[in-house]
Protein backbone atom coordinates (compact mmCIF):
# COMPACT_ATOMS: atom_id res chain seq x y z
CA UNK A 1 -13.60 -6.34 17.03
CA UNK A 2 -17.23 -7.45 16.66
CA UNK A 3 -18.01 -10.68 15.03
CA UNK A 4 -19.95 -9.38 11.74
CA UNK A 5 -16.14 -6.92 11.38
CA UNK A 6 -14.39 -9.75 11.95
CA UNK A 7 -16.51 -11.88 9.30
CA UNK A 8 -16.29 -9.09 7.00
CA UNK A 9 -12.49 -9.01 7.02
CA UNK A 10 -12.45 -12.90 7.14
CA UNK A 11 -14.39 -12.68 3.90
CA UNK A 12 -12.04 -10.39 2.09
CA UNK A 13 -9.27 -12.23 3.05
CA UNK A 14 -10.43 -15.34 1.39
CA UNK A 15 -11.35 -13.58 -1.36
CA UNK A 16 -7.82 -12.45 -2.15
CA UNK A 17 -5.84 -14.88 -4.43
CA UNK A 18 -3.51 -17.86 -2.87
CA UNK A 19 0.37 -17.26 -3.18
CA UNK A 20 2.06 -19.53 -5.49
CA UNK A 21 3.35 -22.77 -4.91
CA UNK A 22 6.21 -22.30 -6.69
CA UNK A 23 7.38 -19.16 -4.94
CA UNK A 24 6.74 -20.34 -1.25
CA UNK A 25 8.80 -23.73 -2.56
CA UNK A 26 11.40 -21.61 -4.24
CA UNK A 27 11.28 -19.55 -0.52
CA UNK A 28 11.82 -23.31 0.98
CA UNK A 29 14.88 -23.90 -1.06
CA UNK A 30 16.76 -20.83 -0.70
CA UNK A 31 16.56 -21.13 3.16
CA UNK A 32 17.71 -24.76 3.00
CA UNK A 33 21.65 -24.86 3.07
CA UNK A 34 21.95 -27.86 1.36
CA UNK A 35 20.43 -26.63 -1.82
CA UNK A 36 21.34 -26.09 -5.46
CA UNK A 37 21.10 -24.06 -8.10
CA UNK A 38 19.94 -26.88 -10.17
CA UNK A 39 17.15 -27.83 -7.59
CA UNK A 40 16.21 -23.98 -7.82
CA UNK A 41 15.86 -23.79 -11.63
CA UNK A 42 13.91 -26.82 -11.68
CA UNK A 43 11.07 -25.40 -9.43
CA UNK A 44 11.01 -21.84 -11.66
CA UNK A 45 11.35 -23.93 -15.07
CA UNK A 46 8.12 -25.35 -13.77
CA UNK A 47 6.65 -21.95 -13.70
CA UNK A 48 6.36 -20.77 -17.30
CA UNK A 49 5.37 -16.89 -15.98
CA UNK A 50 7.82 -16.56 -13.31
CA UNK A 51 10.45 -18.03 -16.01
CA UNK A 52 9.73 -15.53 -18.62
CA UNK A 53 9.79 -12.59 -16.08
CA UNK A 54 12.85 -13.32 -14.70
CA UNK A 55 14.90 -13.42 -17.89
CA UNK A 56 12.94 -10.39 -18.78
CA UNK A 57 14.84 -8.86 -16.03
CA UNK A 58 17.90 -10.13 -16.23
CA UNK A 59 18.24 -9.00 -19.75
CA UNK A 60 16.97 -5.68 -19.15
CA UNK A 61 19.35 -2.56 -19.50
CA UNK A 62 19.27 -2.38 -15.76
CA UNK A 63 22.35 -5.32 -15.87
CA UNK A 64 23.42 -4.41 -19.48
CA UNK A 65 24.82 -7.32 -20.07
CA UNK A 66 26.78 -7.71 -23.73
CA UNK A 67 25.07 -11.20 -24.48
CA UNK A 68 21.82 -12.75 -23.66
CA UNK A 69 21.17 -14.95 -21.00
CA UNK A 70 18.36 -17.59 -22.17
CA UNK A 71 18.14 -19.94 -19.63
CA UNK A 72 16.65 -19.64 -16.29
CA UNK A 73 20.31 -22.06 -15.35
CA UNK A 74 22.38 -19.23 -16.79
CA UNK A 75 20.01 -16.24 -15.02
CA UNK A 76 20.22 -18.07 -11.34
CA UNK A 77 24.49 -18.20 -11.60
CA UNK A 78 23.95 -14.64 -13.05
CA UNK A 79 21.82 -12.87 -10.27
CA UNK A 80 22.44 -15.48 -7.40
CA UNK A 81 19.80 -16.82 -5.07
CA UNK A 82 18.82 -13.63 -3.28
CA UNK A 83 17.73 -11.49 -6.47
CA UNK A 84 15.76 -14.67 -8.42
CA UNK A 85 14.06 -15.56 -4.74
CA UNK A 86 13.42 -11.36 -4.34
CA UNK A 87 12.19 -11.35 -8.11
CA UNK A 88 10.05 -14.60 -7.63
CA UNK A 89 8.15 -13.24 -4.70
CA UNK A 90 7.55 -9.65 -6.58
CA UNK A 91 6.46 -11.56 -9.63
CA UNK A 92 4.29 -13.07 -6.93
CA UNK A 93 2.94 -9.94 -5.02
CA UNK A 94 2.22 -8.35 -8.49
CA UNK A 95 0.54 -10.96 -10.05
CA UNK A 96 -1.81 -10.94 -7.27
CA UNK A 97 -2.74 -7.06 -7.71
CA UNK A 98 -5.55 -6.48 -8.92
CA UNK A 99 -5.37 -3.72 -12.09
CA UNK A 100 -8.25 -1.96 -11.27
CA UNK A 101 -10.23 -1.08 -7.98
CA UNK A 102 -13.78 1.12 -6.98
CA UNK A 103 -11.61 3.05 -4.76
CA UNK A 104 -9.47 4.66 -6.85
CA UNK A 105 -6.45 3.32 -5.28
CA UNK A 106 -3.10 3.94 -6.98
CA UNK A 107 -1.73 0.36 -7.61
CA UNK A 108 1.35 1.40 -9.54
CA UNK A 109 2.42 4.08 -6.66
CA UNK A 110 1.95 1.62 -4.10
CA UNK A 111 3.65 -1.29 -5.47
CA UNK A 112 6.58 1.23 -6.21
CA UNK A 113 6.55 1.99 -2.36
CA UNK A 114 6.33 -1.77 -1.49
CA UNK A 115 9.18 -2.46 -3.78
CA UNK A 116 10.83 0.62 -2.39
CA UNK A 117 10.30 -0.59 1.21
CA UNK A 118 11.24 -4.38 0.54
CA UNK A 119 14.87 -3.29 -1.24
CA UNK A 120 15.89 -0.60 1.76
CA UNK A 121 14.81 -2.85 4.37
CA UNK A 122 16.88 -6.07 2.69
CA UNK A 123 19.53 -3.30 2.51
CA UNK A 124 19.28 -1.92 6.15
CA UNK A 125 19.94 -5.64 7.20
CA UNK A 126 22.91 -6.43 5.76
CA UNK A 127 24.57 -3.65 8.88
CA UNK A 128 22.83 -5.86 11.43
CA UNK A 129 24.20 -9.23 13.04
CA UNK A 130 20.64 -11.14 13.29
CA UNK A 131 18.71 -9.36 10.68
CA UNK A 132 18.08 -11.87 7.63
CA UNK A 133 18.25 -9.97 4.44
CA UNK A 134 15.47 -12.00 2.95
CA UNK A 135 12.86 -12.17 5.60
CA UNK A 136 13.52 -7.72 5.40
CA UNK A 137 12.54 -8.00 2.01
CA UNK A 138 9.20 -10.45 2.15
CA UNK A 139 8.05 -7.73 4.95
CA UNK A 140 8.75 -4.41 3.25
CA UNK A 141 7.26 -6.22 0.37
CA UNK A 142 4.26 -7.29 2.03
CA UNK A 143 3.60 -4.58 4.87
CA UNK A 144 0.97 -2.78 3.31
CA UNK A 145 -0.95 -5.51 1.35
CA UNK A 146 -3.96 -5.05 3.76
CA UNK A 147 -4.36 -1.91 1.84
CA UNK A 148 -4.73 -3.95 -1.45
CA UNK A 149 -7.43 -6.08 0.34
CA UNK A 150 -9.24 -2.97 1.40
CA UNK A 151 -9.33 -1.25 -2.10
CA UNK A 152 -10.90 -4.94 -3.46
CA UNK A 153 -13.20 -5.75 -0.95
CA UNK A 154 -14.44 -2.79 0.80
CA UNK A 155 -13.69 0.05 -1.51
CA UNK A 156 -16.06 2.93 -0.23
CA UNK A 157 -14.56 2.94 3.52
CA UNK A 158 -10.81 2.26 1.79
CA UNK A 159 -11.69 5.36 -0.23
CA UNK A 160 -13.23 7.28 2.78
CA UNK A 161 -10.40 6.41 4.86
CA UNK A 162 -7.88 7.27 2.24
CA UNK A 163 -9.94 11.15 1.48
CA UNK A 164 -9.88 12.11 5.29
CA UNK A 165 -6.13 11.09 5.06
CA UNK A 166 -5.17 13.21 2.31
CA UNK A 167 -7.55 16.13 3.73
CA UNK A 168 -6.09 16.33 7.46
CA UNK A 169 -2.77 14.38 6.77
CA UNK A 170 -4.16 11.93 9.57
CA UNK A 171 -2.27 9.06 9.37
CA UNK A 172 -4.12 6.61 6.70
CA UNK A 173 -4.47 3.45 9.56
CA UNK A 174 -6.12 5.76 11.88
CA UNK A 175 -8.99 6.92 9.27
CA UNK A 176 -9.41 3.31 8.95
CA UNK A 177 -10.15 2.10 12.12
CA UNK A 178 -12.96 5.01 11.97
CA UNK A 179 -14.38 3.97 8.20
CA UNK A 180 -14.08 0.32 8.62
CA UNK A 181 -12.91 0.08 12.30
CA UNK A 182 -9.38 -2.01 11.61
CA UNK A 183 -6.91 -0.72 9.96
CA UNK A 184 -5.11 -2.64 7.29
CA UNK A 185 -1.92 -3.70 9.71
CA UNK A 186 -4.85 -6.33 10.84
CA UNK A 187 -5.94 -7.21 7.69
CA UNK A 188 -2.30 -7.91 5.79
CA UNK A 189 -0.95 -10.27 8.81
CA UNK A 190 -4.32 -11.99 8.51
CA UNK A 191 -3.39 -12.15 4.46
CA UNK A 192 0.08 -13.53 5.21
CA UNK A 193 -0.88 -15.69 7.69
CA UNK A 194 -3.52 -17.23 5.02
CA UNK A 195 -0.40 -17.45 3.03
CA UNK A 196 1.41 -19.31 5.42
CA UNK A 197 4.27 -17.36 6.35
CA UNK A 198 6.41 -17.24 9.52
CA UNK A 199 5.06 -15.94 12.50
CA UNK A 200 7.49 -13.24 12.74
CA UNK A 201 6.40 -11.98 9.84
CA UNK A 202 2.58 -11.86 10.58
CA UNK A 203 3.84 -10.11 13.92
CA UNK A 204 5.86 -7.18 11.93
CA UNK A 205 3.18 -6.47 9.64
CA UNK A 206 0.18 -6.73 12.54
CA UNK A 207 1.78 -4.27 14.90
CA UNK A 208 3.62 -2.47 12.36
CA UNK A 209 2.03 0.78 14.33
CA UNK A 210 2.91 -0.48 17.84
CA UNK A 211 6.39 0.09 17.23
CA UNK A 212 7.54 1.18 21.01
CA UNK A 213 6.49 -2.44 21.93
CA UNK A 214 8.98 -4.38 19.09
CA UNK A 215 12.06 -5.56 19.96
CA UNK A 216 12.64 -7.49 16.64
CA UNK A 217 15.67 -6.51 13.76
CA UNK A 218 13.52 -7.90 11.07
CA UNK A 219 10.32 -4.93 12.70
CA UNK A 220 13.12 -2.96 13.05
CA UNK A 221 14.57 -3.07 9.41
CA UNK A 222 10.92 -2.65 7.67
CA UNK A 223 9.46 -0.03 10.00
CA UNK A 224 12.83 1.56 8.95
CA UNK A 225 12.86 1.07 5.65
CA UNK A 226 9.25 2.13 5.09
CA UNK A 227 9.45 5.58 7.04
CA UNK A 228 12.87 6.40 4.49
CA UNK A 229 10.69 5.19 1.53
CA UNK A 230 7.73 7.47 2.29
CA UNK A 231 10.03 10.67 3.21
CA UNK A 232 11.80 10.46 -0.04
CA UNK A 233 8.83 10.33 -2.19
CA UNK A 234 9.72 6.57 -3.55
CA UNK A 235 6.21 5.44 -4.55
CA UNK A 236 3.47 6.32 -2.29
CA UNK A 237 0.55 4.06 -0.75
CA UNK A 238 -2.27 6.61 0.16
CA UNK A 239 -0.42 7.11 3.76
CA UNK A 240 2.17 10.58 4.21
CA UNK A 241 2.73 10.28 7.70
CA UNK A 242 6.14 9.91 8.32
CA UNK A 243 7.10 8.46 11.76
CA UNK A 244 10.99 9.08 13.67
CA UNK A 245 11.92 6.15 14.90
CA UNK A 246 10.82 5.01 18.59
CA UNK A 247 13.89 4.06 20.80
CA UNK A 248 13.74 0.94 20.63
CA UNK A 249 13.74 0.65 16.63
CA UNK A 250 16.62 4.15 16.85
CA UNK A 251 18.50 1.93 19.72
CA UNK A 252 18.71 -1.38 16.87
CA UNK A 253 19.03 0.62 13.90
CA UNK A 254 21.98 2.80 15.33
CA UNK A 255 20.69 6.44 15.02
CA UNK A 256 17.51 8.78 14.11
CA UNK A 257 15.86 8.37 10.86
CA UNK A 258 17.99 10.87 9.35
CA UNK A 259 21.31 9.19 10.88
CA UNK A 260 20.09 6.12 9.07
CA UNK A 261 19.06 7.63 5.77
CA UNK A 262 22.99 8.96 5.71
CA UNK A 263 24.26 5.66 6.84
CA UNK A 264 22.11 3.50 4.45
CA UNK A 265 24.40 4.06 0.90
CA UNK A 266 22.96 4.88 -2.48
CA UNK A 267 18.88 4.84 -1.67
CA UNK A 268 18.71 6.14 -5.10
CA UNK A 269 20.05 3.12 -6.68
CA UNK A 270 17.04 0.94 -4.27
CA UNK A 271 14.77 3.19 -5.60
CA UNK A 272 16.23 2.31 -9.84
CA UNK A 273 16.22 -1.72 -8.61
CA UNK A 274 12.41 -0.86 -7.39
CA UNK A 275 11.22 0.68 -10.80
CA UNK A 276 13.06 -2.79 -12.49
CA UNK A 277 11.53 -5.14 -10.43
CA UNK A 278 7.95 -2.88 -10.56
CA UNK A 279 8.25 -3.62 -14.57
CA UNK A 280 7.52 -6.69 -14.45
């Protein structure tokens, strides 16, 4: 990478919004065994957005419950600490989105893709021993938010890239590298490591498309989980290549693509907890 690309894309990432304090503490507390429900509604309650969004959810008709919950106390015994930590983050990720972009990226099909990806992979890693649920979720979450970065900060090549992709059906990160020269793997683990998370997660989302190389269950999960959200149509991000899974990812996951997609349960209900969580 030359050093006026590498400034460019340094640029853009600082350009991009920082990730909440409250979410990376409430991502602090729910990995911390010691903690409480009481120490997690006292971070959200702090957070008058992420408070009303979350009882917005947990009252919707997705849960049907028969009375209302009004307290953010009430929603965390409700939901647990997975869902309010997977609803915080989303609130997160969304909030950060910008609503309108030069390149006439779809924002509302590709969060429903990210949301897609971030349910199936948490779901995918529930079968594995080492695989934490959570971390599955921040990545298929966050895998393809160098894309967002791209249709802010350097929307004619994002747009380029994204018409030779839908022309040829070349893969989106290859037209990239030849509008921009990098593709948006390097730009969203430079975004998440901006936002400070684990190094295992910068690593799954950088070499997201050198997946013969990854030994991981967390790359394993979200490169899974994003090849069964783009083959069933859940949300799209400007990308319809569809990879089979390399041997390594196969030998972790347990099977082909297709041997997973049978294995996984009711994608269709991911998909209905994507569109809830996409409302908000």
């Amino acid at each position: 990478m030359s050093p006026e690309l590498s400034q460019k894309l340094t640029l853009a990432v600082d350009g991009m919004p920082a990730f909440p304090k409250s979410v990376q503490r409430i991502l602090e507390l729910t990995r911390d065994v010691n903690c409480t429900p009481k120490d997690l509604v006292q971070v959200i309650d702090k957070d008058p957005v992420v408070t009303v969004k979350i009882l917005k959810v947990v009252n919707s008709a997705y849960y049907s419950l028969s009375k209302q919950i009004t307290s953010v106390n009430h929603a965390v015994v409700y939901l647990g600490f997975n869902t309010i930590k997977n609803l915080a983050l989303s609130i997160a990720a969304i909030g950060i989105l910008p609503k309108h972009n030069a390149a006439d990226f779809d924002v509302e099909k590709y969060l429903l893709h990210s949301l897609s990806t971030a349910v199936i992979a948490k779901q995918l890693a529930m079968h594995l021993d080492d695989a934490d649920p959570m971390d599955c979720f921040i990545g298929g979450l966050l895998h393809d938010f160098g894309k967002v970065v791209c249709a802010q900060f350097m929307p004619e090549e994002f747009k380029q890239a994204l018409q030779l992709s839908e022309a040829d059906g070349t893969s989106l990160h290859e037209t990239l590298r030849h509008t921009l020269g990098a593709d948006h793997a390097v730009i969203g683990a430079m975004l998440v490591e901006k936002w400070h998370f684990a190094p295992s997660l910068i690593d799954t989302i950088a070499h997201q498309y050198d997946a013969q190389n990854q030994h991981s269950e967390l790359f394993a999960c979200v490169f899974t989980a994003n090849q069964i959200s783009k083959k069933l149509g859940f949300g799209f991000a400007g990308n319809p290549s569809v990879y089979e899974l390399p041997p390594l990812v196969a030998r972790t996951m347990g099977g082909s693509l297709d041997d997973i997609i049978l294995l996984a349960g009711d994608l269709n209900a991911a998909f209905e907890e994507a569109k809830l969580f996409a409302k908000i």
